[in-house]
C-alpha atoms as a PDB file:
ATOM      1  CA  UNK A   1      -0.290 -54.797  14.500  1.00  0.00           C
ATOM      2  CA  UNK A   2      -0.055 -52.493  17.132  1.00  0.00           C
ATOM      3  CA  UNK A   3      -3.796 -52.178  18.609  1.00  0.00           C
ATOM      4  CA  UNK A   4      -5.522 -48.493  19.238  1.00  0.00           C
ATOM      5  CA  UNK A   5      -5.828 -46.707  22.415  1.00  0.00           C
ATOM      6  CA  UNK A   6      -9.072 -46.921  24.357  1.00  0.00           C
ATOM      7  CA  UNK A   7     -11.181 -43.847  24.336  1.00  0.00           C
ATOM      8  CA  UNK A   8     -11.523 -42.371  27.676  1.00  0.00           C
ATOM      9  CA  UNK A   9     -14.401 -41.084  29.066  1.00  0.00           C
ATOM     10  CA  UNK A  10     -15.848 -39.169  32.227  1.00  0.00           C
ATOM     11  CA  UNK A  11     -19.154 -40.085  33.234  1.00  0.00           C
ATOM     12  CA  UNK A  12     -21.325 -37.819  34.463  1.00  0.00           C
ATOM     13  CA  UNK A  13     -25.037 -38.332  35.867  1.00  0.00           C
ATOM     14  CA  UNK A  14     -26.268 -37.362  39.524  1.00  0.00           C
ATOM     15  CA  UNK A  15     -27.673 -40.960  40.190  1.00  0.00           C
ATOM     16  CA  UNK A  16     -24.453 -43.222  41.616  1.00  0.00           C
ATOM     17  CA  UNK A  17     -26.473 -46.429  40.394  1.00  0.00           C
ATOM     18  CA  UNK A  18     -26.704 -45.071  37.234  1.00  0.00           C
ATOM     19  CA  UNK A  19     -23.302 -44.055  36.598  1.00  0.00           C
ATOM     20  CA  UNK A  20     -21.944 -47.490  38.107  1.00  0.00           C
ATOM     21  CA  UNK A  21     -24.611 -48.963  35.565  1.00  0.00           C
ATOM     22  CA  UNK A  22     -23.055 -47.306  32.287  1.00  0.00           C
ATOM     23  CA  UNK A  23     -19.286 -47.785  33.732  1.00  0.00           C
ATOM     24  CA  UNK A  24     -19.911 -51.528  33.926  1.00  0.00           C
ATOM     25  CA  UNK A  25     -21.311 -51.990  30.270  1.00  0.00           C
ATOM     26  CA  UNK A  26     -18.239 -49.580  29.087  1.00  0.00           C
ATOM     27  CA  UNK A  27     -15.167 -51.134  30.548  1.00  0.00           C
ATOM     28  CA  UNK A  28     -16.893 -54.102  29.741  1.00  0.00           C
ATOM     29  CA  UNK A  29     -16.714 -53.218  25.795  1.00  0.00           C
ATOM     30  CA  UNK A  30     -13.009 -53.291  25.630  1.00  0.00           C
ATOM     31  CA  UNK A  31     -12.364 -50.406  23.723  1.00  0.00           C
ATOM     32  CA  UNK A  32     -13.625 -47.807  26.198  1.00  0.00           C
ATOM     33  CA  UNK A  33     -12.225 -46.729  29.510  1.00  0.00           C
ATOM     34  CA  UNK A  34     -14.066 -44.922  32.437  1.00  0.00           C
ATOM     35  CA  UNK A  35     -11.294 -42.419  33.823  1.00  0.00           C
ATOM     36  CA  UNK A  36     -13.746 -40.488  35.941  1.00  0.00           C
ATOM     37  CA  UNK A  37     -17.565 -39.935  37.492  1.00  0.00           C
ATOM     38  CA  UNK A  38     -19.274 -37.006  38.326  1.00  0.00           C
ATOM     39  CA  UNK A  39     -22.386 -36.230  39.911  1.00  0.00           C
ATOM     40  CA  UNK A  40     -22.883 -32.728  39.245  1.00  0.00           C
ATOM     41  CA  UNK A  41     -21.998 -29.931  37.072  1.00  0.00           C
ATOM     42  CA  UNK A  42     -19.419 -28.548  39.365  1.00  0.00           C
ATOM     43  CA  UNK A  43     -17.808 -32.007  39.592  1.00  0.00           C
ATOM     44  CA  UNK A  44     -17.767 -32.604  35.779  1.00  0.00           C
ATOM     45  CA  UNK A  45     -15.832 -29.489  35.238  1.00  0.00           C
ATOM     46  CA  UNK A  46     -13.299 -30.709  37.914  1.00  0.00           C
ATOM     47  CA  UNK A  47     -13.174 -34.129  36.097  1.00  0.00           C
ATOM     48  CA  UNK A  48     -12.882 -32.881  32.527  1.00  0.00           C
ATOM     49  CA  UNK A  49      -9.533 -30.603  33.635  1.00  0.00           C
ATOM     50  CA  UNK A  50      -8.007 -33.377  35.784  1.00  0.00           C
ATOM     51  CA  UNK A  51      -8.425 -36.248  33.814  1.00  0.00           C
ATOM     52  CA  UNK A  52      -8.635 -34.551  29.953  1.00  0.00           C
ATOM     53  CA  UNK A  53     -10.519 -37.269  28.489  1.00  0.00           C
ATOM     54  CA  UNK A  54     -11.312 -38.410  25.229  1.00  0.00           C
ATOM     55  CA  UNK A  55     -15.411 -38.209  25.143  1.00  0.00           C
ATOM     56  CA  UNK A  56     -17.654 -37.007  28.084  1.00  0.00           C
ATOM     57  CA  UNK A  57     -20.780 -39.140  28.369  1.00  0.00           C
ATOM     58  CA  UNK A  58     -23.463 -36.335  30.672  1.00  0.00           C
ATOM     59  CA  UNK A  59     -26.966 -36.279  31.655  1.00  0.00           C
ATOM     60  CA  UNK A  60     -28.731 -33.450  30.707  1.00  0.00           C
ATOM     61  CA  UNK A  61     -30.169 -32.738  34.052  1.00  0.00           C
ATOM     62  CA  UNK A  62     -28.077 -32.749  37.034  1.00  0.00           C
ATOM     63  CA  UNK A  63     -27.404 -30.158  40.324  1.00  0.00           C
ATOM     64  CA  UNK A  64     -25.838 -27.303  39.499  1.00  0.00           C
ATOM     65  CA  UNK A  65     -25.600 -28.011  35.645  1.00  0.00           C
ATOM     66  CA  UNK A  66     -27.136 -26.145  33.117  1.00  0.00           C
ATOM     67  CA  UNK A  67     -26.633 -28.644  29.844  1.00  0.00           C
ATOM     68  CA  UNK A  68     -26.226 -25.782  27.099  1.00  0.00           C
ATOM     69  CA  UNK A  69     -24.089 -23.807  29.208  1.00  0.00           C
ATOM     70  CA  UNK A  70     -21.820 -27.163  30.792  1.00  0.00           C
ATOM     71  CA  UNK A  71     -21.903 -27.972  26.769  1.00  0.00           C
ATOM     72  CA  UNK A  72     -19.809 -24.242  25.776  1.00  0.00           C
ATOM     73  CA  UNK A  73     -17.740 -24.005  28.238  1.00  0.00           C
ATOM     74  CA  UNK A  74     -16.183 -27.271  27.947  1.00  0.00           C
ATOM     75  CA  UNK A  75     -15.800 -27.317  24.849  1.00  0.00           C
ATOM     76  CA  UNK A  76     -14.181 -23.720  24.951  1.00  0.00           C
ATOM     77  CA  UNK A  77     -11.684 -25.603  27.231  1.00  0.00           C
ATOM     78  CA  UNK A  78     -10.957 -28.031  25.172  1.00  0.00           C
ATOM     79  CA  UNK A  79     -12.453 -27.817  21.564  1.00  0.00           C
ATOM     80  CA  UNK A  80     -11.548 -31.595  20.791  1.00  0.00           C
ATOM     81  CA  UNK A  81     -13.264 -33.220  23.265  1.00  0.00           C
ATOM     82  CA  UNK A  82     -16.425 -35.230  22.065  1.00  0.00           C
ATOM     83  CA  UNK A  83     -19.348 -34.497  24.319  1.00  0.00           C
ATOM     84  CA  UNK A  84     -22.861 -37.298  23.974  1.00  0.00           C
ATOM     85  CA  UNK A  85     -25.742 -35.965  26.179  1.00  0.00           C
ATOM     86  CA  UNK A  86     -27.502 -39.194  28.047  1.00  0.00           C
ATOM     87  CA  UNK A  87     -30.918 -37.837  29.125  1.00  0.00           C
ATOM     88  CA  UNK A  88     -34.187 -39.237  29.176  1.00  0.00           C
ATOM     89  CA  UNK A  89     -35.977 -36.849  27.580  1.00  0.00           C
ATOM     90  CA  UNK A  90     -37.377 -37.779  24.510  1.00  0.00           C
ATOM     91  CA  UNK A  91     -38.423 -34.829  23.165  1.00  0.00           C
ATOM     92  CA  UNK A  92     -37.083 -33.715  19.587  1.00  0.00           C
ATOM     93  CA  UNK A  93     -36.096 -30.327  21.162  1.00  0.00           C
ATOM     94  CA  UNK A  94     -33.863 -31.039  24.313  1.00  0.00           C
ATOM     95  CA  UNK A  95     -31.729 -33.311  21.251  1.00  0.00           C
ATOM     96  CA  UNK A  96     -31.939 -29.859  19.069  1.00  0.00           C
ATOM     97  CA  UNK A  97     -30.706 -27.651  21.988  1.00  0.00           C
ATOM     98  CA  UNK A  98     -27.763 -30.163  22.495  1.00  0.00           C
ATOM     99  CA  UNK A  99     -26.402 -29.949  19.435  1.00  0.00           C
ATOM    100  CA  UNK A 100     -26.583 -26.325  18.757  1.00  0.00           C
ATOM    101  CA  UNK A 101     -24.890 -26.038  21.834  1.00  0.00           C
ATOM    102  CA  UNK A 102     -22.591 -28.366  20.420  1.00  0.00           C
ATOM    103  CA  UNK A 103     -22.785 -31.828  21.709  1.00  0.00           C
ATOM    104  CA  UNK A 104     -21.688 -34.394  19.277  1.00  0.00           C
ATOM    105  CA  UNK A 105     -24.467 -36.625  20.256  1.00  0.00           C
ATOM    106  CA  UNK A 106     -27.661 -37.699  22.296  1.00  0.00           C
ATOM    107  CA  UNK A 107     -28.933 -40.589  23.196  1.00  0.00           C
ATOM    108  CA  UNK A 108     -31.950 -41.664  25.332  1.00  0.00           C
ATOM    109  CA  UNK A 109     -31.363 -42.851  28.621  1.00  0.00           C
ATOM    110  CA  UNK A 110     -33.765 -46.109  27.744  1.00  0.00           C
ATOM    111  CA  UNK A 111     -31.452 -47.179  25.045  1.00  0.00           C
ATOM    112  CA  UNK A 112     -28.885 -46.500  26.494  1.00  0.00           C
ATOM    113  CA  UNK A 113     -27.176 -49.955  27.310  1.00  0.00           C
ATOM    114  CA  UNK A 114     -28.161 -51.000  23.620  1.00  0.00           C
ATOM    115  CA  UNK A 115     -26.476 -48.164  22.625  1.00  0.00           C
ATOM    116  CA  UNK A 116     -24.258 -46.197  24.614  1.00  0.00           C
ATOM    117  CA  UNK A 117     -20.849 -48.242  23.434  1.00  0.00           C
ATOM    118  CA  UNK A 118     -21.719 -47.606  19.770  1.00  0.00           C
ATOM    119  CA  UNK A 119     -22.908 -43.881  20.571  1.00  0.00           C
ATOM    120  CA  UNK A 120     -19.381 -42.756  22.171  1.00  0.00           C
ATOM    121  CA  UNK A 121     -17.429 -44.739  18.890  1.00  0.00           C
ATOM    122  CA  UNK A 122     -19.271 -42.611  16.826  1.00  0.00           C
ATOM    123  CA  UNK A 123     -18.655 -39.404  17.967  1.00  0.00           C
ATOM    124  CA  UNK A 124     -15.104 -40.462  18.880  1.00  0.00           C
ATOM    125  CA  UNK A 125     -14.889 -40.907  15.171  1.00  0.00           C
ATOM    126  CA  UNK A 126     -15.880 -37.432  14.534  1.00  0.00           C
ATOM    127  CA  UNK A 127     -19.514 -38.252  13.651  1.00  0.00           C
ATOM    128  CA  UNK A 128     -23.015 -37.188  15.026  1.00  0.00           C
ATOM    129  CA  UNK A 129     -25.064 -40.204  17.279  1.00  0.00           C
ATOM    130  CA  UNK A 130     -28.579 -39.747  17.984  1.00  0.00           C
ATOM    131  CA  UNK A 131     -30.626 -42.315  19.597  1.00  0.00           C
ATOM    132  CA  UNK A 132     -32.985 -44.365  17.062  1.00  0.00           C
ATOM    133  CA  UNK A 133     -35.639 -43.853  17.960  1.00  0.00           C
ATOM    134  CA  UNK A 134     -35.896 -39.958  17.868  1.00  0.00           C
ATOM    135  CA  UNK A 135     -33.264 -39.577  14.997  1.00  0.00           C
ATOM    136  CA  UNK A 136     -35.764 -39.961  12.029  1.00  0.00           C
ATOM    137  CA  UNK A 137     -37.671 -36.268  13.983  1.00  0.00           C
ATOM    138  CA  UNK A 138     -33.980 -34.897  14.595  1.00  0.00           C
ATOM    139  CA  UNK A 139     -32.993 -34.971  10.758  1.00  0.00           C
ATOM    140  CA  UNK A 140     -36.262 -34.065   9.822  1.00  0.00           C
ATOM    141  CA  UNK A 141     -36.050 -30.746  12.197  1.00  0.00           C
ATOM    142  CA  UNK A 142     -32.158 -29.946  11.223  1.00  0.00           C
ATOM    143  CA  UNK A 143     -33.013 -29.858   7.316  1.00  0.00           C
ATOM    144  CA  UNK A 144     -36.273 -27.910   7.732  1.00  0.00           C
ATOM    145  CA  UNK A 145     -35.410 -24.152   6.237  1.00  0.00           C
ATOM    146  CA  UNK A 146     -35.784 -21.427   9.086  1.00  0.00           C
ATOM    147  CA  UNK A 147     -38.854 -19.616   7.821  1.00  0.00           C
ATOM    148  CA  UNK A 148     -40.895 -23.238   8.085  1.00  0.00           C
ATOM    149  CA  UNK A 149     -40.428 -23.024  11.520  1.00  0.00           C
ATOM    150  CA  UNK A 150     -43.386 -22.742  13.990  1.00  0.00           C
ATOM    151  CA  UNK A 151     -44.068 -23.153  17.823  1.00  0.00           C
ATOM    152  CA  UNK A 152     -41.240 -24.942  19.664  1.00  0.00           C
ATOM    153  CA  UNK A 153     -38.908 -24.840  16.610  1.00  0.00           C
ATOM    154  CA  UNK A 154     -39.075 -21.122  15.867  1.00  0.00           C
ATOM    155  CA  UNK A 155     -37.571 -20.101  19.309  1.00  0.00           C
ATOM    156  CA  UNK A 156     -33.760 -20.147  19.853  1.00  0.00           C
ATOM    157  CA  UNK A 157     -31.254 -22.185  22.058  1.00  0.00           C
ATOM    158  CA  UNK A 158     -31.866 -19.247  24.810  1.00  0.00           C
ATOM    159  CA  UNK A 159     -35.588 -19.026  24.718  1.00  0.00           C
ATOM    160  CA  UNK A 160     -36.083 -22.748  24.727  1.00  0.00           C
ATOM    161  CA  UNK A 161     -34.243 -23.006  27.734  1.00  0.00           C
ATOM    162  CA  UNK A 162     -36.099 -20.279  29.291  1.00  0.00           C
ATOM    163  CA  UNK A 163     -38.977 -21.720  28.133  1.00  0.00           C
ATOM    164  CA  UNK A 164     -38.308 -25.444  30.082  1.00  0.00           C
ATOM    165  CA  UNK A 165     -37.107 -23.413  33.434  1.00  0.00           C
ATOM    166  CA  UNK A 166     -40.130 -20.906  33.612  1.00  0.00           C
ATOM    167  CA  UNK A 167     -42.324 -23.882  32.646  1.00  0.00           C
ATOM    168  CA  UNK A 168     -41.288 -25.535  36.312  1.00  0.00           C
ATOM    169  CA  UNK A 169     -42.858 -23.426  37.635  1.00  0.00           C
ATOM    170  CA  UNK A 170     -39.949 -20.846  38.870  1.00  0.00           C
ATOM    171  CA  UNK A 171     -39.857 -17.169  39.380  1.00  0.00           C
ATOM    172  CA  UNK A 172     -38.254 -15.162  36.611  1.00  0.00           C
ATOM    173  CA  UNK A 173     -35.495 -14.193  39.528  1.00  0.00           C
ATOM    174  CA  UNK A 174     -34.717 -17.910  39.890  1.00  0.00           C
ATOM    175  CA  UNK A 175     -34.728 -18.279  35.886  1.00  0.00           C
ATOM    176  CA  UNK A 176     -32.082 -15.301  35.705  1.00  0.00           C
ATOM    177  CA  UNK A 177     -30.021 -16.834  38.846  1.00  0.00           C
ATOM    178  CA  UNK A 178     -30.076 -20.526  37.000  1.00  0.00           C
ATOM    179  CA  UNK A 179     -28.961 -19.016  33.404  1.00  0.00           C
ATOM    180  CA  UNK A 180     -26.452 -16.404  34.962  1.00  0.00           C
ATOM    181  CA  UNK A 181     -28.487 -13.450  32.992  1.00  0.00           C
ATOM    182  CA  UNK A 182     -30.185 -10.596  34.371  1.00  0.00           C
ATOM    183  CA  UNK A 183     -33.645 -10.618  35.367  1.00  0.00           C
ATOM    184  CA  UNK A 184     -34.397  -7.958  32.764  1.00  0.00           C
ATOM    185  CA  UNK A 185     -32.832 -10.326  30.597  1.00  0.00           C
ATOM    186  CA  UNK A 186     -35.110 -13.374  31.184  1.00  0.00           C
ATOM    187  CA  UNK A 187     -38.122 -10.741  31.316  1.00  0.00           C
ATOM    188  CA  UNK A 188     -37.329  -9.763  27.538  1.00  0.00           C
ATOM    189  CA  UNK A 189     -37.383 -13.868  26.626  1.00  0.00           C
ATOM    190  CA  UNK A 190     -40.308 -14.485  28.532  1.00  0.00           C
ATOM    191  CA  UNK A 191     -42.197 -12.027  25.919  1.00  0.00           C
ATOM    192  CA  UNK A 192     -40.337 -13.475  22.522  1.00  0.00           C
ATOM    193  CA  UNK A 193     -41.946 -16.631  23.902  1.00  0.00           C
ATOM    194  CA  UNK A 194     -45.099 -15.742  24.661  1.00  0.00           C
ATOM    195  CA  UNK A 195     -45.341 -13.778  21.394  1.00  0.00           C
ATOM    196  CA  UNK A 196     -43.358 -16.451  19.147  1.00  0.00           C
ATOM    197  CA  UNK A 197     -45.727 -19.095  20.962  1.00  0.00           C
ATOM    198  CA  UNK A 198     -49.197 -17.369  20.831  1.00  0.00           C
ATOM    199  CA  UNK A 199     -49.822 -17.536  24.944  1.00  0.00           C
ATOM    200  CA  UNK A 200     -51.086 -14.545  26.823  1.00  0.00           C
ATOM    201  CA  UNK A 201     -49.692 -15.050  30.345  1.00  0.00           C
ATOM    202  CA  UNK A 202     -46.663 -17.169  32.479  1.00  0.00           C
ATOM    203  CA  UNK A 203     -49.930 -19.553  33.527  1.00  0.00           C
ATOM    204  CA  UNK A 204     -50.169 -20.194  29.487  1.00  0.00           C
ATOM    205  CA  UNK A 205     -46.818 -20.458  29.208  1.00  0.00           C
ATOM    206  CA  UNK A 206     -45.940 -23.007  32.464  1.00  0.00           C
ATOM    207  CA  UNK A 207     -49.267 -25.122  30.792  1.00  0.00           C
ATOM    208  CA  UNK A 208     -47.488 -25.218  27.362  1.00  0.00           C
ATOM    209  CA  UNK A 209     -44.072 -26.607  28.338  1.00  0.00           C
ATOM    210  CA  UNK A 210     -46.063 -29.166  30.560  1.00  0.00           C
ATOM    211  CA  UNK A 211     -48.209 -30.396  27.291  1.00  0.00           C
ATOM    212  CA  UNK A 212     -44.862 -30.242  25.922  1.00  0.00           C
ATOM    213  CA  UNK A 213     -43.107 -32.296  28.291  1.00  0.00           C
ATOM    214  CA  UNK A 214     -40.630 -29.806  28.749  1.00  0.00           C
ATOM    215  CA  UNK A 215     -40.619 -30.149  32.405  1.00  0.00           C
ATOM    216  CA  UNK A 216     -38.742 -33.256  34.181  1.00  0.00           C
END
């Protein structure tokens, strides 16, 4: 019986201890191969063309990476690759923003050597991971209709996003320069959000995504 390929992967995470970490408790599973690490956006792209792997295991936060965005246009390169975002944000909404974007999975960075092996299986298989102990919210939030939607879960993929950057703390130029929009652009979001969110002011607004935990 002729035995199956290992998946590939390219591991990407701006901590080298980190990455080392995961790439230890991989190749140690047998059926998974690290081809490649990356510690930035910039680098992941690189890796992904070069190396053309199976599954791309990538922290949500990293230098010059933008998750949503990194999420597109890799899979726009290459619409079979399987993408699982490693984070450690634990909030229901950075998992939702994933997978609209189109990641086929998230898992929690805290979990992750409990479940990292079976998370990149899964979506290798074609399925949707998410770590256990946020799924139960996830499924919850996916099969709520649209007009039951309030606060964080009325605002779309772009506002949220807006939303966590603003919330830092950043000027609405830096916001536009970080999402590759136009100032006028993030201006227009920034008053969906306040208006979608009930706040009054950018001081409202920065407090909000810090209650939140929005902000890393």
């Amino acid at each position: 019986m002729k035995l199956s390929s290992p998946i590939s992967v390219v591991l990407a995470d701006d901590h080298a201890m980190v990455r080392q970490s995961l790439a230890r408790v991989l190749e140690a599973s047998g059926s998974i191969v690290v081809k490649a690490e990356a510690g930035n956006g910039t680098e992941l792209l690189e890796m992904v063309q070069r190396y053309v792997p199976d599954c791309v295991v990538m922290d949500y936060s990293m230098p010059d990476h933008d998750a949503p965005a990194a999420i597109a246009e890799l899979l726009k390169r290459n619409s079979s690759l399987k993408i699982l975002v490693l984070t450690v944000h634990e909030n229901v909404h950075y998992a939702i923003r994933a997978l609209q974007s189109g990641a086929h999975g998230y898992l929690i960075k805290s979990a992750a050597v409990e479940e990292l092996v079976e998370g990149i299986q899964t979506v290798h298989s074609g399925d949707v991971y998410i770590s256990k102990q946020i799924s139960p919210e996830v499924w919850a939030w996916l099969r709520r209709p649209r007009r039951e939607r309030e606060g964080l879960e009325a605002l779309s993929r772009r506002e949220f996003d807006v939303l966590r950057i603003l919330g830092s703390g950043v000027t609405l130029q830096e916001c536009a320069r970080q999402l590759d929009v136009s100032h006028s652009t993030v201006s227009t979001y920034r008053t969906r959000i306040l208006e979608k969110l009930n706040l009054k002011s950018t001081a409202e607004l920065i407090r909000y995504a810090i209650e939140q935990n929005l902000v890393s």
